[in-house]
N, C-alpha and C. Protein backbone atom coordinates (compact mmCIF):
# COMPACT_ATOMS: atom_id res chain seq x y z
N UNK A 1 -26.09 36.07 -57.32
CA UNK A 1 -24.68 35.72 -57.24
C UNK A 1 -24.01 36.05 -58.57
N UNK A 2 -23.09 36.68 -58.42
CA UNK A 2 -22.60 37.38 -59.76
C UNK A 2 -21.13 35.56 -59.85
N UNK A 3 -21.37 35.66 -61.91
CA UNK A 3 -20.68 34.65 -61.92
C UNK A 3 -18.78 34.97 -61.98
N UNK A 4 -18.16 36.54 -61.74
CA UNK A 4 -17.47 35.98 -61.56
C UNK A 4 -16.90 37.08 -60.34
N UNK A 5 -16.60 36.53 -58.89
CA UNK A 5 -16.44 37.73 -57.86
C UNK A 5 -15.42 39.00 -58.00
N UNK A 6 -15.36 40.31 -57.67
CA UNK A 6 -14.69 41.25 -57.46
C UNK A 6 -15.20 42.06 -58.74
N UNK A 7 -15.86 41.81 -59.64
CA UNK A 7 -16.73 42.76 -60.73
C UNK A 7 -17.51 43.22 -60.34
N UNK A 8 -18.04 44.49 -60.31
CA UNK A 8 -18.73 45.59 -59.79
C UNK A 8 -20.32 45.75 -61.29
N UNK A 9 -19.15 46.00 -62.04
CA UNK A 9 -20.13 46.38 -63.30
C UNK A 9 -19.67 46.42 -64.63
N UNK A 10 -20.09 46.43 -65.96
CA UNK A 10 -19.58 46.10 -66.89
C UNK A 10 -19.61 47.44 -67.77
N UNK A 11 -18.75 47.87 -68.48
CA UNK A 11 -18.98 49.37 -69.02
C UNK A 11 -18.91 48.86 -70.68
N UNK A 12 -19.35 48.88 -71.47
CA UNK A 12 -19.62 48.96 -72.63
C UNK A 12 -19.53 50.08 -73.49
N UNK A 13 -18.56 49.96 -75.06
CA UNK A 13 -18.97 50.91 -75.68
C UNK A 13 -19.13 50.22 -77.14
N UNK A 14 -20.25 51.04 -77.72
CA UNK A 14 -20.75 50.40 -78.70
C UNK A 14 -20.21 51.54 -80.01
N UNK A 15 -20.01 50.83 -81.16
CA UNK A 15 -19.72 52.15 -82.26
C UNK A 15 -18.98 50.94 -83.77
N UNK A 16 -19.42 51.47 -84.90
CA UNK A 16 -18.85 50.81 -85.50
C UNK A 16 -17.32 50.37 -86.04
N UNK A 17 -16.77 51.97 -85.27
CA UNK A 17 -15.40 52.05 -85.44
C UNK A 17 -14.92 51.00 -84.46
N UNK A 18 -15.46 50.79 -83.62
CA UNK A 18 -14.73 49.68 -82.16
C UNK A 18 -14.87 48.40 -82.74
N UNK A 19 -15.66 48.14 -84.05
CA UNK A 19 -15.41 46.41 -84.43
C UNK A 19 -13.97 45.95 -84.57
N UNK A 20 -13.18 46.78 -84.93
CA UNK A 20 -11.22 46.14 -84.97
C UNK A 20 -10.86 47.23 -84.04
N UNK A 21 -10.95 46.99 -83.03
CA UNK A 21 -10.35 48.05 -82.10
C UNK A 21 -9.19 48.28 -82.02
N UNK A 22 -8.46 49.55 -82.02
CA UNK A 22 -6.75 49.26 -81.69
C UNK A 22 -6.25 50.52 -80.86
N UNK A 23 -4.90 50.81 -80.80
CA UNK A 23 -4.83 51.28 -79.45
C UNK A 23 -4.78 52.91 -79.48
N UNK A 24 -5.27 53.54 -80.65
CA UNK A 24 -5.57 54.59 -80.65
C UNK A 24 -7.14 54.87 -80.25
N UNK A 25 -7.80 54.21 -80.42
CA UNK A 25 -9.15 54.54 -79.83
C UNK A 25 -9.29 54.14 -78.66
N UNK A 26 -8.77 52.62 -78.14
CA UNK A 26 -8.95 52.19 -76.83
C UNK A 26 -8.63 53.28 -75.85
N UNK A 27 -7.50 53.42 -76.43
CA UNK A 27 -6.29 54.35 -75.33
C UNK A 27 -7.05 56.18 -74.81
N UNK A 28 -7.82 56.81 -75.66
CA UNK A 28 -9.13 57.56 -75.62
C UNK A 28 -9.79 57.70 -75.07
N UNK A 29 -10.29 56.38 -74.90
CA UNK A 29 -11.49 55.43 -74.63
C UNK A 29 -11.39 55.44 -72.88
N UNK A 30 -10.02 54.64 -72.57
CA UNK A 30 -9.65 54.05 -71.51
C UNK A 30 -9.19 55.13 -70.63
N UNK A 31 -8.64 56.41 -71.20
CA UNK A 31 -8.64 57.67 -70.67
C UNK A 31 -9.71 58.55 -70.38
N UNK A 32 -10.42 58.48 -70.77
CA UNK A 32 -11.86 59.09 -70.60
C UNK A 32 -12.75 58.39 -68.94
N UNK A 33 -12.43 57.23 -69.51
CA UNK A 33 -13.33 56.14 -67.94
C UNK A 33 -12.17 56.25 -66.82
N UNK A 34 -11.10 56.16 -67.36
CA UNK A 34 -10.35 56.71 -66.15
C UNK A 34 -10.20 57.81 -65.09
N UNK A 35 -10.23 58.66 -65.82
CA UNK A 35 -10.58 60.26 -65.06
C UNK A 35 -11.79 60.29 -64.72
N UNK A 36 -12.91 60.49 -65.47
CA UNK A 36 -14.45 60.48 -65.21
C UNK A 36 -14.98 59.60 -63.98
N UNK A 37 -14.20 57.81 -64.17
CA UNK A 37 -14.07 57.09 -62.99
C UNK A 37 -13.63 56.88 -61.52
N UNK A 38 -13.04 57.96 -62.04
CA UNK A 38 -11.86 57.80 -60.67
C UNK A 38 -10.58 56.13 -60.37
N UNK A 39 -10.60 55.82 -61.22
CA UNK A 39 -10.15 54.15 -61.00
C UNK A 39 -8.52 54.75 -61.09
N UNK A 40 -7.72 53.63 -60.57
CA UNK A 40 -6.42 54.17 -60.12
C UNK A 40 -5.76 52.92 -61.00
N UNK A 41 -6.15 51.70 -61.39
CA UNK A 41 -5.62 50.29 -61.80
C UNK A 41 -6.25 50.15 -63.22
N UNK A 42 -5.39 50.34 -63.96
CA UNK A 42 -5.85 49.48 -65.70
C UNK A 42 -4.97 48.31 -65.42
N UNK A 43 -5.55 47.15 -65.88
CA UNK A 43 -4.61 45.95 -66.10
C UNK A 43 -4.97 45.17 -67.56
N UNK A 44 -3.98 45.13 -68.16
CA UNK A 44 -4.36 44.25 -69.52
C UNK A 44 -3.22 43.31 -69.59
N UNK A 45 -3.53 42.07 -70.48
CA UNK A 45 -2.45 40.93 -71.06
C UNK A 45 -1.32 41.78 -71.63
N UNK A 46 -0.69 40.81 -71.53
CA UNK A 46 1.07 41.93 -71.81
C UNK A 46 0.91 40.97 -73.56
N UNK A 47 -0.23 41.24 -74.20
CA UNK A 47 -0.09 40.72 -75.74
C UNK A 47 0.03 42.24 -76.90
N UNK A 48 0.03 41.50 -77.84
CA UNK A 48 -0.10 42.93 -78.80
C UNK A 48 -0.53 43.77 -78.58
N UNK A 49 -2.11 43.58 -78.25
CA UNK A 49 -3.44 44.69 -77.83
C UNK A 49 -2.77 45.40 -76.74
N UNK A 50 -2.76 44.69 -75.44
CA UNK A 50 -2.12 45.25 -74.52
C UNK A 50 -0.92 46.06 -74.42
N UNK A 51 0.13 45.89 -75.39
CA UNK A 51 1.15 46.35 -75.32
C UNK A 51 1.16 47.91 -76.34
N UNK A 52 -0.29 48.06 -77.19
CA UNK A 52 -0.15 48.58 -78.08
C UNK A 52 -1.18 49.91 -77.19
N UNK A 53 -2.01 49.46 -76.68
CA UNK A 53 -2.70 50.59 -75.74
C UNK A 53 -2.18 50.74 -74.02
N UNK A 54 -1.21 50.14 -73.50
CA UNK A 54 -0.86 51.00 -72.52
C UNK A 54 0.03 51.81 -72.44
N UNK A 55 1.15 52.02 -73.14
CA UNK A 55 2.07 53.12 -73.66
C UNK A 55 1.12 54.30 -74.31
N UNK A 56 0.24 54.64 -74.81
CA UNK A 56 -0.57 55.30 -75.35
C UNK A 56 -1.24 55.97 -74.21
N UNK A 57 -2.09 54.74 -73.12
CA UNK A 57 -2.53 55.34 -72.11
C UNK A 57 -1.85 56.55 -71.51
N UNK A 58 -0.77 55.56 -70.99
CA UNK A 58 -0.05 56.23 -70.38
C UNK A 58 0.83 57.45 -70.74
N UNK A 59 0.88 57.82 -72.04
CA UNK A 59 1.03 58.97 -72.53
C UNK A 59 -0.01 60.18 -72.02
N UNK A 60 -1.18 59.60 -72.46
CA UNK A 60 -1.93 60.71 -72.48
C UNK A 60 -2.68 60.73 -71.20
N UNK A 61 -2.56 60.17 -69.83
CA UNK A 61 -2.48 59.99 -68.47
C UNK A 61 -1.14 60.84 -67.80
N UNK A 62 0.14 60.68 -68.54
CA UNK A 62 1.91 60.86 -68.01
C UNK A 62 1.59 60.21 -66.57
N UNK A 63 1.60 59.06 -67.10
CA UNK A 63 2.23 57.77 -65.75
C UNK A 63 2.80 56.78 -67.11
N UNK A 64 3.58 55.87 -65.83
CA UNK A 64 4.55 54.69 -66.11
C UNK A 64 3.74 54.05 -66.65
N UNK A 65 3.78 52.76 -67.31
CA UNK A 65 2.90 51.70 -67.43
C UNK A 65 4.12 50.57 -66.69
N UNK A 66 3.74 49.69 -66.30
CA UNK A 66 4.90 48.65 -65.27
C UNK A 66 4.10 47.57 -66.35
N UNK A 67 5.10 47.37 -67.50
CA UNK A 67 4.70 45.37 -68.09
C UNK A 67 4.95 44.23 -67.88
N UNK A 68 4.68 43.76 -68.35
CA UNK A 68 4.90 41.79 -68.23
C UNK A 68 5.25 41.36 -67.10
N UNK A 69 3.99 41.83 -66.11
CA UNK A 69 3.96 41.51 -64.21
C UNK A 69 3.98 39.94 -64.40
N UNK A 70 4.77 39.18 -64.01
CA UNK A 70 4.88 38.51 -63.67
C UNK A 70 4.28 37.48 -62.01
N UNK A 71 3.99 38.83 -61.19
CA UNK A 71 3.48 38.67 -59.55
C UNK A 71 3.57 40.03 -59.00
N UNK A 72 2.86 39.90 -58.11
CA UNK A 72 2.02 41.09 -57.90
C UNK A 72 2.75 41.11 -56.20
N UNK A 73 3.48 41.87 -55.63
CA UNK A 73 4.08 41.72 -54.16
C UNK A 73 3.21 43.02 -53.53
N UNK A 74 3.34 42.64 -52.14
CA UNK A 74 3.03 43.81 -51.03
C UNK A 74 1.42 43.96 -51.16
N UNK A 75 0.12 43.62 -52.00
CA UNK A 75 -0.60 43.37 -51.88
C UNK A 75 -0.74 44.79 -53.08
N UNK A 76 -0.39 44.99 -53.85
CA UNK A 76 0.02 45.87 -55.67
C UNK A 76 0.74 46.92 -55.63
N UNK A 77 2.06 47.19 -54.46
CA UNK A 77 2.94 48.23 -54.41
C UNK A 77 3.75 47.72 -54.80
N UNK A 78 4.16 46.57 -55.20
CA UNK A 78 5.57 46.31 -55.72
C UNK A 78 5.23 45.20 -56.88
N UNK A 79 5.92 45.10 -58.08
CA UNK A 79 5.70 43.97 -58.89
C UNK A 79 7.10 43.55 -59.59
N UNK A 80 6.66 42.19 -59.86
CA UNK A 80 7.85 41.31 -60.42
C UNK A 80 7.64 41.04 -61.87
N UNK A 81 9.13 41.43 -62.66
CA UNK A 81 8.68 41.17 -63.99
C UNK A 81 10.21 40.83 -64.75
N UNK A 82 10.26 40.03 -65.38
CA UNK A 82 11.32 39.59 -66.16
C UNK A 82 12.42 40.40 -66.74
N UNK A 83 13.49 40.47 -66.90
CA UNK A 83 14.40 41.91 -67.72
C UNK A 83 15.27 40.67 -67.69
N UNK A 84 16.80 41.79 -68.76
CA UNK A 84 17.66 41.17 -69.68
C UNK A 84 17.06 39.58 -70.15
N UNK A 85 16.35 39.71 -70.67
CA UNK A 85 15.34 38.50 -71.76
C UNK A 85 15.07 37.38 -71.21
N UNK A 86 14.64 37.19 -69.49
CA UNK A 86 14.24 36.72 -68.42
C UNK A 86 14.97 36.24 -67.95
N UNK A 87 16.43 36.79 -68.25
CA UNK A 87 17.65 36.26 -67.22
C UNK A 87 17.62 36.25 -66.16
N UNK A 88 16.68 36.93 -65.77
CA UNK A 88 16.96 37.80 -64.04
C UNK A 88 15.07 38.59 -63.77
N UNK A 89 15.02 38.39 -63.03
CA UNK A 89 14.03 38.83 -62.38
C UNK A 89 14.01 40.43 -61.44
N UNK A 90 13.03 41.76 -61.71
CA UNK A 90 13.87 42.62 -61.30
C UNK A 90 12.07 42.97 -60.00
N UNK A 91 11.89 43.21 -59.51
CA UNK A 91 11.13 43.91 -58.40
C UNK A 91 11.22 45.16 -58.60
N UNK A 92 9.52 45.70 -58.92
CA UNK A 92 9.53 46.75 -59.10
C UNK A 92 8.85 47.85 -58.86
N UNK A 93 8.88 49.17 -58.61
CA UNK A 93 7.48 50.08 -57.85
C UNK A 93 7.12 51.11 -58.71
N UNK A 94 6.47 51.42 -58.69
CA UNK A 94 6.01 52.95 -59.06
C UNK A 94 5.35 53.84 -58.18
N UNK A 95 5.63 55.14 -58.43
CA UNK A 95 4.93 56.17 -56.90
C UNK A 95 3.66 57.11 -58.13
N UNK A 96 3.43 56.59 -59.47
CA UNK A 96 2.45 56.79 -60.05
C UNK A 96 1.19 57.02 -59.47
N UNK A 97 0.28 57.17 -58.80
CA UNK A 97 -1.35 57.40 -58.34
C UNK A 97 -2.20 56.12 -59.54
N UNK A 98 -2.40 56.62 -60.10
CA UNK A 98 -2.61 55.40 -61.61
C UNK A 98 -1.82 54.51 -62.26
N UNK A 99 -1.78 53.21 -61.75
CA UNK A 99 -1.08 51.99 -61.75
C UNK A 99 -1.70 51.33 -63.14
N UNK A 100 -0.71 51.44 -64.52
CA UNK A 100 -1.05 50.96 -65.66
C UNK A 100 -0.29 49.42 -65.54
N UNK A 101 -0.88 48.63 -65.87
CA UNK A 101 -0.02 47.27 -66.11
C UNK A 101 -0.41 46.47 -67.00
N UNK A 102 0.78 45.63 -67.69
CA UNK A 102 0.35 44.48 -68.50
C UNK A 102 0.78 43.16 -68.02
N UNK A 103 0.18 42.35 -67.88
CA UNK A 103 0.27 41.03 -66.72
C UNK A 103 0.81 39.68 -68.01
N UNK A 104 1.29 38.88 -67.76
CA UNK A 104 1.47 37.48 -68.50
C UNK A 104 0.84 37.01 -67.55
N UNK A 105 -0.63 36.42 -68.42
CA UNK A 105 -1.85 35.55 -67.74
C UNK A 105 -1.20 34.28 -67.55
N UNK A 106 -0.35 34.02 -68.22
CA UNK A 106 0.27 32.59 -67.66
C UNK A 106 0.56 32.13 -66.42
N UNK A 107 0.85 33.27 -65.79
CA UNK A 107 1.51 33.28 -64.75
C UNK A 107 0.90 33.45 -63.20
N UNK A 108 -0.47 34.03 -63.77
CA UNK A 108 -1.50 34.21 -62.33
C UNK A 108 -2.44 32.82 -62.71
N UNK A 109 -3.03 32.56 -61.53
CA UNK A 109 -4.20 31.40 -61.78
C UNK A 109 -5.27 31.99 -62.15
N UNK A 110 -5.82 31.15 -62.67
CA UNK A 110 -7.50 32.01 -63.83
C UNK A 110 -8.37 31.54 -62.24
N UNK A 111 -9.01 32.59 -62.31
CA UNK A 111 -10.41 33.15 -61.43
C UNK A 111 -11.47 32.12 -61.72
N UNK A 112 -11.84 32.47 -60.24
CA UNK A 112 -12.26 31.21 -60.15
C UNK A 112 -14.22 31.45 -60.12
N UNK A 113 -15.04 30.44 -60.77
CA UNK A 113 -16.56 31.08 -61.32
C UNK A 113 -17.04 31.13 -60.38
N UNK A 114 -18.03 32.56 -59.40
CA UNK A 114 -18.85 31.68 -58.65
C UNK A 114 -20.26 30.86 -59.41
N UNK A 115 -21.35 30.58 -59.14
CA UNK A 115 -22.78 30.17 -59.55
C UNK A 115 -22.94 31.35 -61.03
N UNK A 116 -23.74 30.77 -62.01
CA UNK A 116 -24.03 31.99 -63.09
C UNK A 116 -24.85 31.92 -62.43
N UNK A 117 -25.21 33.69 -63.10
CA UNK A 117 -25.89 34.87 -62.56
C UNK A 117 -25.62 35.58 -63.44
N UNK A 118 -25.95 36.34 -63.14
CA UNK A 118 -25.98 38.02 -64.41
C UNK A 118 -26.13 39.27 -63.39
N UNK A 119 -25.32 39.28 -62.26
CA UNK A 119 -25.95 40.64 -61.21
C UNK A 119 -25.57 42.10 -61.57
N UNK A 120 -24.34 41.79 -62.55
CA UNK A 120 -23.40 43.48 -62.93
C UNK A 120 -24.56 44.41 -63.57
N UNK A 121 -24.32 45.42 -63.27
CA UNK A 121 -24.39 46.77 -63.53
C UNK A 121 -23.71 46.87 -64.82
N UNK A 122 -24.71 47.59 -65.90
CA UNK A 122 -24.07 47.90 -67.08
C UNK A 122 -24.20 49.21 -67.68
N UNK A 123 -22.88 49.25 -67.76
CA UNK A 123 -22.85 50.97 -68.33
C UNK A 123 -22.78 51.64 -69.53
N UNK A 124 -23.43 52.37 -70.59
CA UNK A 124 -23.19 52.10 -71.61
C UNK A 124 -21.71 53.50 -71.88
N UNK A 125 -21.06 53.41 -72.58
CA UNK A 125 -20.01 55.05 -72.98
C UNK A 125 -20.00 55.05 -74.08
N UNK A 126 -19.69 56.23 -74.83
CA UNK A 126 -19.67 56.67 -76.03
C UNK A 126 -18.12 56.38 -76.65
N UNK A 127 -18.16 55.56 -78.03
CA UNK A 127 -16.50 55.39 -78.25
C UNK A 127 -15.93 57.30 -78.85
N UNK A 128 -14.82 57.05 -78.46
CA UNK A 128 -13.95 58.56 -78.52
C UNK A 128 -13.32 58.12 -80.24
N UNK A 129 -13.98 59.19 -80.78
CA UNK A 129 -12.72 58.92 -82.38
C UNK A 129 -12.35 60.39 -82.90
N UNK A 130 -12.70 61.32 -81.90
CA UNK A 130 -12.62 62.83 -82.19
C UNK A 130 -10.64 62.96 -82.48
N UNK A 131 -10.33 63.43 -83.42
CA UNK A 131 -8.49 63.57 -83.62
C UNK A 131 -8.12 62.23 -83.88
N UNK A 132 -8.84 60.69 -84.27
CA UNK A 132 -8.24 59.92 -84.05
C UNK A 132 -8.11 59.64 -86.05
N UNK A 133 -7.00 59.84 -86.15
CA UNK A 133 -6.63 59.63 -87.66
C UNK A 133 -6.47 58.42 -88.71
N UNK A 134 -6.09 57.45 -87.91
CA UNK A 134 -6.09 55.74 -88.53
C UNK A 134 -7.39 55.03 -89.03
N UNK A 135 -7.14 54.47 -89.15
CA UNK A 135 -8.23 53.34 -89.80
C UNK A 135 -7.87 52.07 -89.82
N UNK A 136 -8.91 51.13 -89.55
CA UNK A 136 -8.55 49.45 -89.51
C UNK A 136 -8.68 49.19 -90.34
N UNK A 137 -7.87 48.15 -91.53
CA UNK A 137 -7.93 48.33 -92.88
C UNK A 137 -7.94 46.26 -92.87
N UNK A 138 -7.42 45.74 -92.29
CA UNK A 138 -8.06 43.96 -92.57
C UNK A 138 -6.68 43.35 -91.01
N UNK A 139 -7.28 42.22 -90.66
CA UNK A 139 -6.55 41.36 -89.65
C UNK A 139 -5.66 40.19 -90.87
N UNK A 140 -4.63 40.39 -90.91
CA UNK A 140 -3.83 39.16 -91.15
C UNK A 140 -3.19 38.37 -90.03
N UNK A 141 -4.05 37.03 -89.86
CA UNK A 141 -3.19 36.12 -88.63
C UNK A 141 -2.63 35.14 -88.79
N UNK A 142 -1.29 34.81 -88.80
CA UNK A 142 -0.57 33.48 -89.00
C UNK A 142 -1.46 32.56 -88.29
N UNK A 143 -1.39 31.30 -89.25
CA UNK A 143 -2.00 29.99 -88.89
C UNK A 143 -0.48 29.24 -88.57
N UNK A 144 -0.36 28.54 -87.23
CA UNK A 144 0.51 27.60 -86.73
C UNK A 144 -0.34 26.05 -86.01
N UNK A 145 0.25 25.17 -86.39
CA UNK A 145 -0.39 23.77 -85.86
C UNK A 145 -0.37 23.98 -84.20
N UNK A 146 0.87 24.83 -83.68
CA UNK A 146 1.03 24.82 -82.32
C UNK A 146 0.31 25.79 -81.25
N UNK A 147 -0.09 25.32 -80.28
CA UNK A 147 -0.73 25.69 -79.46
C UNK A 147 -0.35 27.29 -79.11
N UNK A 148 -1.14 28.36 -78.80
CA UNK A 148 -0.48 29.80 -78.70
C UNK A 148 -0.29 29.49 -76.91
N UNK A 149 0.82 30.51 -76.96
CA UNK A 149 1.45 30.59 -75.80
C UNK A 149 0.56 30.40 -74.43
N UNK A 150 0.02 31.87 -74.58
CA UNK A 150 -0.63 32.47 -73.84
C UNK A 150 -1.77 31.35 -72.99
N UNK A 151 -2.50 30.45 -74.08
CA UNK A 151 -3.10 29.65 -73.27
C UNK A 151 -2.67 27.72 -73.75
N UNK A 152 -1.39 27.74 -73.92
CA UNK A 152 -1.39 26.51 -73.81
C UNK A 152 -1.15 25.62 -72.34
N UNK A 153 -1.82 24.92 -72.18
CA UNK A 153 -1.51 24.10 -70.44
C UNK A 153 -0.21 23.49 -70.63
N UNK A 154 0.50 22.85 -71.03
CA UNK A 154 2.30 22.73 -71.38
C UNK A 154 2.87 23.16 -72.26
N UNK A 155 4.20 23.89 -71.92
CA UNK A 155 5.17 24.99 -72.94
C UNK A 155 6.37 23.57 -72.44
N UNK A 156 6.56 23.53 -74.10
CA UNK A 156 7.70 23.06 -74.12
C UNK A 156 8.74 23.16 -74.67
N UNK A 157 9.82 23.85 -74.61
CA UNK A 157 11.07 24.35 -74.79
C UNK A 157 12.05 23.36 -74.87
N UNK A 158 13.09 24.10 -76.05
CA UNK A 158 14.14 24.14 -76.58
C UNK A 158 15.32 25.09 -76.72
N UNK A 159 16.46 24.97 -77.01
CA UNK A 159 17.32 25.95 -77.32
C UNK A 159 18.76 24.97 -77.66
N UNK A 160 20.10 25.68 -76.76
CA UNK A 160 21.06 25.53 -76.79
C UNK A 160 21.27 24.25 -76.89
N UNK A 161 20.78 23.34 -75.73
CA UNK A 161 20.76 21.96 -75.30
C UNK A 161 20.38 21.33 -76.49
N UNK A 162 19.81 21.23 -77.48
CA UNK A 162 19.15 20.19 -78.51
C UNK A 162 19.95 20.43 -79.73
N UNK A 163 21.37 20.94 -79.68
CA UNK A 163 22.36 21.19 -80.23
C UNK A 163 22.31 21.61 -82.06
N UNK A 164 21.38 20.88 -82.66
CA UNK A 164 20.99 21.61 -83.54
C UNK A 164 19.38 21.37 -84.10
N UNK A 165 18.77 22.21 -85.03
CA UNK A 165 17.74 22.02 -86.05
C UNK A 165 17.14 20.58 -85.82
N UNK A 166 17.71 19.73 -86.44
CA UNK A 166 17.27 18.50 -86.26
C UNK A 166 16.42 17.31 -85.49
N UNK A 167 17.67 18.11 -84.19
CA UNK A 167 16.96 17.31 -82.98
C UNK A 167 15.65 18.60 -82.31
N UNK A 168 15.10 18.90 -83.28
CA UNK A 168 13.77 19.59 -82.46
C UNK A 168 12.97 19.01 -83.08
N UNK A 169 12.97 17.65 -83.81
CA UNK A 169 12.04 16.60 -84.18
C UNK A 169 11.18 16.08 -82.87
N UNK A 170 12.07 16.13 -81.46
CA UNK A 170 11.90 15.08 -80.50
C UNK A 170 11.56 16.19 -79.72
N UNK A 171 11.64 17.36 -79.69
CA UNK A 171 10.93 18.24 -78.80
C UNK A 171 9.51 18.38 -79.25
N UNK A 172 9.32 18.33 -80.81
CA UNK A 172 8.06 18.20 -81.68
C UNK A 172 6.95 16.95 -80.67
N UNK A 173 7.44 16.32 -80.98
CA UNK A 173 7.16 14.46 -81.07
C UNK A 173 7.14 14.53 -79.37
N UNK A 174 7.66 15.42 -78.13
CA UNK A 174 7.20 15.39 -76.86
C UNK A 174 6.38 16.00 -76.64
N UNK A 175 6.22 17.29 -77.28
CA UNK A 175 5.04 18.18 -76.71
C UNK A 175 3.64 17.82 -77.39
N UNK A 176 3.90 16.76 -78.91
CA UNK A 176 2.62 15.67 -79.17
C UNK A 176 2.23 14.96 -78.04
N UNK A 177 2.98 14.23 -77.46
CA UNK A 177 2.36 13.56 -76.49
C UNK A 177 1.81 14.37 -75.36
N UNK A 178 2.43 14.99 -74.79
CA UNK A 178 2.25 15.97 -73.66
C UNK A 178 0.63 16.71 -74.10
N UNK A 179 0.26 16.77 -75.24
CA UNK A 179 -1.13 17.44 -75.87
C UNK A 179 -0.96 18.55 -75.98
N UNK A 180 0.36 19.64 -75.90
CA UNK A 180 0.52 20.63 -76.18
C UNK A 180 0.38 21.29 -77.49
């Protein structure tokens, strides 16, 4: 029983350049298993990483990339994703063959485990750095007391309504309680 369903197999690439990976090698990388694969669907988090290797992909693929899916309609011919700064909600398609996307995990429910197991198929690939000119040179990451977006279980918001600076003491002091 594989522990988590609809995984086939796991493809691996090993190399010392892939310890800070970024989206010039991924994007290579992810082009190479694509064609060779035949796979028609990349999906990644609509975060930095994600946002920084599917425009790249999709350069060197020439397809769309469709971001920050919000929901997935028609069973993956049509998707929903936020525009004018989530004023509005827009439905959207592509007639692409190779469907690039970046998803806000917030927004789908996390998969569900079956029994551990270990049944996948593992593949090993070679990382691509042939023409690739950059270098990872150090990670600087802001430290914040507050929970990151992406996986906090309550978002709690502010703006216009809390009229100024001040009163975001009590938006502070709710999302303490809330355990956010």
């Amino acid at each position: 029983m594989q522990k988590y369903p609809g995984i086939s197999k796991i493809i691996v690439a090993t190399d010392p350049v892939l310890q800070n990976p970024y989206g010039e090698f991924m994007s290579k990388l992810a082009q190479k298993l694509v064609t060779s694969g035949g796979y028609d669907k990349v999906i990644a988090a609509s975060s930095g990483f994600g946002k920084d290797v599917m425009p790249r992909l999709g350069g060197l693929l020439d397809v769309q990339a469709v971001t920050d899916i919000i929901e997935i309609v028609d069973g993956g011919a049509k998707f929903k994703r936020p525009v004018y700064a989530g004023n509005a909600i827009a439905t959207v398609s592509t007639s692409d063959t190779i469907k690039l996307l970046t998803v806000r995990p917030t927004n789908f429910e996390k998969a569900e485990q079956g029994e551990a197991g270990n049944g996948y198929s593992v593949e090993s690939v070679d990382a691509i750095t042939d023409g690739v000119k950059g270098s990872w040179k150090q990670n600087i990451v802001s430290k914040s007391d507050m929970a990151d977006l992406g996986s906090a279980k309550y978002v709690v918001s502010g703006g216009r309504g809390l009229k100024n600076g001040e009163n975001f003491e009590m938006l502070y002091n709710l999302a303490e309680v809330m355990g956010s």
